[in-house]
C-alpha atoms as a PDB file:
ATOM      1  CA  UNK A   1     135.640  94.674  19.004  1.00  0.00           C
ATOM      2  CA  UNK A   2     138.897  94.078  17.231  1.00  0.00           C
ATOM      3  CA  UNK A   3     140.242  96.637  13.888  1.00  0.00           C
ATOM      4  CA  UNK A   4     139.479  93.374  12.007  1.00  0.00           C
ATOM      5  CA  UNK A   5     135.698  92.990  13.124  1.00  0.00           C
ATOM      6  CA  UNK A   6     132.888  95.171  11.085  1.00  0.00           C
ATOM      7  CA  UNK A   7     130.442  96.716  13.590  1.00  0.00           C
ATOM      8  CA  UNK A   8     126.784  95.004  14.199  1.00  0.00           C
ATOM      9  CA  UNK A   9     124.304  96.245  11.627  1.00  0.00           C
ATOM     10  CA  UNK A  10     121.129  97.355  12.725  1.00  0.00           C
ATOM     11  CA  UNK A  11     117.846  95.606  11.555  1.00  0.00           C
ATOM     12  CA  UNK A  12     113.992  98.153  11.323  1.00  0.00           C
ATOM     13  CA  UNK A  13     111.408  95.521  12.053  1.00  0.00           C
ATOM     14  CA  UNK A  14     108.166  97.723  10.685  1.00  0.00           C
ATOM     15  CA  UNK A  15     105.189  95.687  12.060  1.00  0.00           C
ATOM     16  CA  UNK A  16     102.128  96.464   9.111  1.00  0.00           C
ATOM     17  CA  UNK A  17      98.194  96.306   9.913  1.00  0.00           C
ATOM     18  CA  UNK A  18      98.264  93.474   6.529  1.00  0.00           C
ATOM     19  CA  UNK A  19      96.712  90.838   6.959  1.00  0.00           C
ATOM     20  CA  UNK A  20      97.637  88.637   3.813  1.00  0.00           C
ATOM     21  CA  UNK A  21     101.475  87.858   2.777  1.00  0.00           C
ATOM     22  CA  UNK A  22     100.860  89.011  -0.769  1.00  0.00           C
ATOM     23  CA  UNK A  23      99.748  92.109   0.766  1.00  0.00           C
ATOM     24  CA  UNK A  24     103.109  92.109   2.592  1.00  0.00           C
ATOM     25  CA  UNK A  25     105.172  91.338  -0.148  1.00  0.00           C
ATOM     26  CA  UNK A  26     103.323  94.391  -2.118  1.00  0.00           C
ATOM     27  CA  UNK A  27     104.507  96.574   0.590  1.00  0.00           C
ATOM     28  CA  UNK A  28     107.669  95.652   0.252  1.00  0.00           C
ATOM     29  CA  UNK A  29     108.267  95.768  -2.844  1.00  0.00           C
ATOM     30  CA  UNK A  30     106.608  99.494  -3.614  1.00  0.00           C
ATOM     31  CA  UNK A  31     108.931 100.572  -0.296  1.00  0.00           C
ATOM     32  CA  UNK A  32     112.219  98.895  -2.546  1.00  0.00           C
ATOM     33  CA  UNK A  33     110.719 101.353  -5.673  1.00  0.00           C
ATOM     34  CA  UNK A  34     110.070 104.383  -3.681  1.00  0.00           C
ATOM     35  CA  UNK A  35     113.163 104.301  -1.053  1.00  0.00           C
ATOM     36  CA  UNK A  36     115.533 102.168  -3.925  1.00  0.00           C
ATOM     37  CA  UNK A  37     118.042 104.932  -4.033  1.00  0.00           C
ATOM     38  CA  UNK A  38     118.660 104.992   0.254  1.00  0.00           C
ATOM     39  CA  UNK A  39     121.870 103.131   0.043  1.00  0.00           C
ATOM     40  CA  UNK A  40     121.492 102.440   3.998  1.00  0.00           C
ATOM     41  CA  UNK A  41     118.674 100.043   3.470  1.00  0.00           C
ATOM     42  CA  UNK A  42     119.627  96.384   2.154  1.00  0.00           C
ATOM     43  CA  UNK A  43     116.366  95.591   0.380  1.00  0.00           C
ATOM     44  CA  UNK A  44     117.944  92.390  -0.876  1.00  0.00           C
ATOM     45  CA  UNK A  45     117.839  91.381   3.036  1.00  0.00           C
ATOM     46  CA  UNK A  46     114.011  92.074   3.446  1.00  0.00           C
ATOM     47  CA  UNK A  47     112.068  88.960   5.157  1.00  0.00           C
ATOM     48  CA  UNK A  48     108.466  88.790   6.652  1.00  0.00           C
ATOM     49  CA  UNK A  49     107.139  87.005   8.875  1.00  0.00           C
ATOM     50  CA  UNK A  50     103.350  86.624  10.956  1.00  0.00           C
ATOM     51  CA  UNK A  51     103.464  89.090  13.714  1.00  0.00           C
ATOM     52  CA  UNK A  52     103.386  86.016  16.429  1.00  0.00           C
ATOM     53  CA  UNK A  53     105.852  83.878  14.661  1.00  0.00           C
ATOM     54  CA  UNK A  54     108.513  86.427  14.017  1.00  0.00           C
ATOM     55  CA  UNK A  55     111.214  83.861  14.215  1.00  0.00           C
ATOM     56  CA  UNK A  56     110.082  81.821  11.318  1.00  0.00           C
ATOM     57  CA  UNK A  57     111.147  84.252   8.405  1.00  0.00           C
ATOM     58  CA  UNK A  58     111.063  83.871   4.667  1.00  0.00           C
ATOM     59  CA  UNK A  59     112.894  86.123   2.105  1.00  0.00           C
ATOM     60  CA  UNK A  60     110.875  88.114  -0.442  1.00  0.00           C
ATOM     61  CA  UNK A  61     113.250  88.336  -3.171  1.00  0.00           C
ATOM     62  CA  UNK A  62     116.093  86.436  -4.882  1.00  0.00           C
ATOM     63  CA  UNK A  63     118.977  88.562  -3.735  1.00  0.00           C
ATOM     64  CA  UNK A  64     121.339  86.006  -6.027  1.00  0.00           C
ATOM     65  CA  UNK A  65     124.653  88.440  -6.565  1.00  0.00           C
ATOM     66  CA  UNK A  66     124.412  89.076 -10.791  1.00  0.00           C
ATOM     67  CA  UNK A  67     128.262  89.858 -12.641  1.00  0.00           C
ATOM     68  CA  UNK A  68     128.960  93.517 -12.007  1.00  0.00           C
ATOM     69  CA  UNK A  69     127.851  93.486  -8.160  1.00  0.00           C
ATOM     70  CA  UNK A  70     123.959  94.075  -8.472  1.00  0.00           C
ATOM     71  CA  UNK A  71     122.104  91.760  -7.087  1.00  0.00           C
ATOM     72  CA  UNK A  72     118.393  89.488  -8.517  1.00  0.00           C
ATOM     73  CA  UNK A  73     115.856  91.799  -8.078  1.00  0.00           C
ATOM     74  CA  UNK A  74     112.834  88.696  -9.140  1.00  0.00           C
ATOM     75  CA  UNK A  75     111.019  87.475  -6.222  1.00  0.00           C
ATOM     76  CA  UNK A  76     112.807  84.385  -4.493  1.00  0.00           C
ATOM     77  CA  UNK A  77     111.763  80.685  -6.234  1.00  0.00           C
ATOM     78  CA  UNK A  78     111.125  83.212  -9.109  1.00  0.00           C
ATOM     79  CA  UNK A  79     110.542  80.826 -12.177  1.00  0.00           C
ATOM     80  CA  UNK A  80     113.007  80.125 -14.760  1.00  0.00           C
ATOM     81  CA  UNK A  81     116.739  79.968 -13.721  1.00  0.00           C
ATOM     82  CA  UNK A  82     117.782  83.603 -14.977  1.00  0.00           C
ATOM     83  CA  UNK A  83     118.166  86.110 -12.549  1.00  0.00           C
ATOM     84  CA  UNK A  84     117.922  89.429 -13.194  1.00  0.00           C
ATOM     85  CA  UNK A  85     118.285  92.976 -12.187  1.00  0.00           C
ATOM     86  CA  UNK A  86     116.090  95.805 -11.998  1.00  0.00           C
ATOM     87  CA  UNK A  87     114.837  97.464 -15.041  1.00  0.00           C
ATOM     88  CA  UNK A  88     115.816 100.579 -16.241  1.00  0.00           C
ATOM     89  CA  UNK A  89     113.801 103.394 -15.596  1.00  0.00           C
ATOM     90  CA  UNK A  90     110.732 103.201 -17.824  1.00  0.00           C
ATOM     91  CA  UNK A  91     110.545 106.405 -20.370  1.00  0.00           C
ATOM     92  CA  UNK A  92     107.379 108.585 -20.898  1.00  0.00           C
ATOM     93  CA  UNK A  93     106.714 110.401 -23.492  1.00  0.00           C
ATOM     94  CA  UNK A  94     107.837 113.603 -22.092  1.00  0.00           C
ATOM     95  CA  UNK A  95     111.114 112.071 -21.932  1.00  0.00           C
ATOM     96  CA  UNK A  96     111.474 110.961 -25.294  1.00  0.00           C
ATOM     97  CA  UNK A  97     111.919 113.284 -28.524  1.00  0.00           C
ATOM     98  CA  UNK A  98     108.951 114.075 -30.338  1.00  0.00           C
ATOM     99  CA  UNK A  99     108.733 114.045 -34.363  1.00  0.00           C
ATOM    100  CA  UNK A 100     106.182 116.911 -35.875  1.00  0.00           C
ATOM    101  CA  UNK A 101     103.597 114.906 -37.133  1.00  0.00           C
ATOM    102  CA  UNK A 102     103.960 114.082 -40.960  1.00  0.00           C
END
């Protein structure tokens, strides 16, 4: 490997007991919400695939890069030609300032 080249990058292939790709794509998505802020995982990258035809791979989300470096966070073929990024965090009510009731 030259100065010049980057070094390989590792891929996790988690095998799941699923047996539907909705179910799948579920998964992945509440592992993106729960492990989000693990900067070593490229959740933009995630495929899936059947457990005998692991070759054949389709992508789960988007992953189109949005100004300002984030990247489409929709599912991919989402409908409608915006992309967008994740939401903000959601606010409860414990996190917003309460008024005394009038």
């Amino acid at each position: 490997m030259t100065e010049y080249e980057a070094p390989p990058r590792w891929i996790v292939h988690l095998p799941t007991t699923l047996t539907s790709v909705d179910g799948a794509r579920a998964l992945a998505e509440a592992l993106r919400d729960s492990l989000g802020h693990v900067t070593a995982i490229d959740f933009g990258e995630t495929t899936l695939s059947e457990e005998d035809r692991q070759f054949v791979r389709s992508r789960v989300w988007c992953d189109h890069r949005l100004p300002g470096g984030d990247r489409c966070t929709l599912r991919t073929h989402h409908p409608g030609a915006l992309c967008q990024a994740a939401p903000a965090a959601v606010k409860t009510c414990s996190d917003e300032s309460r008024e005394p009731p009038s």
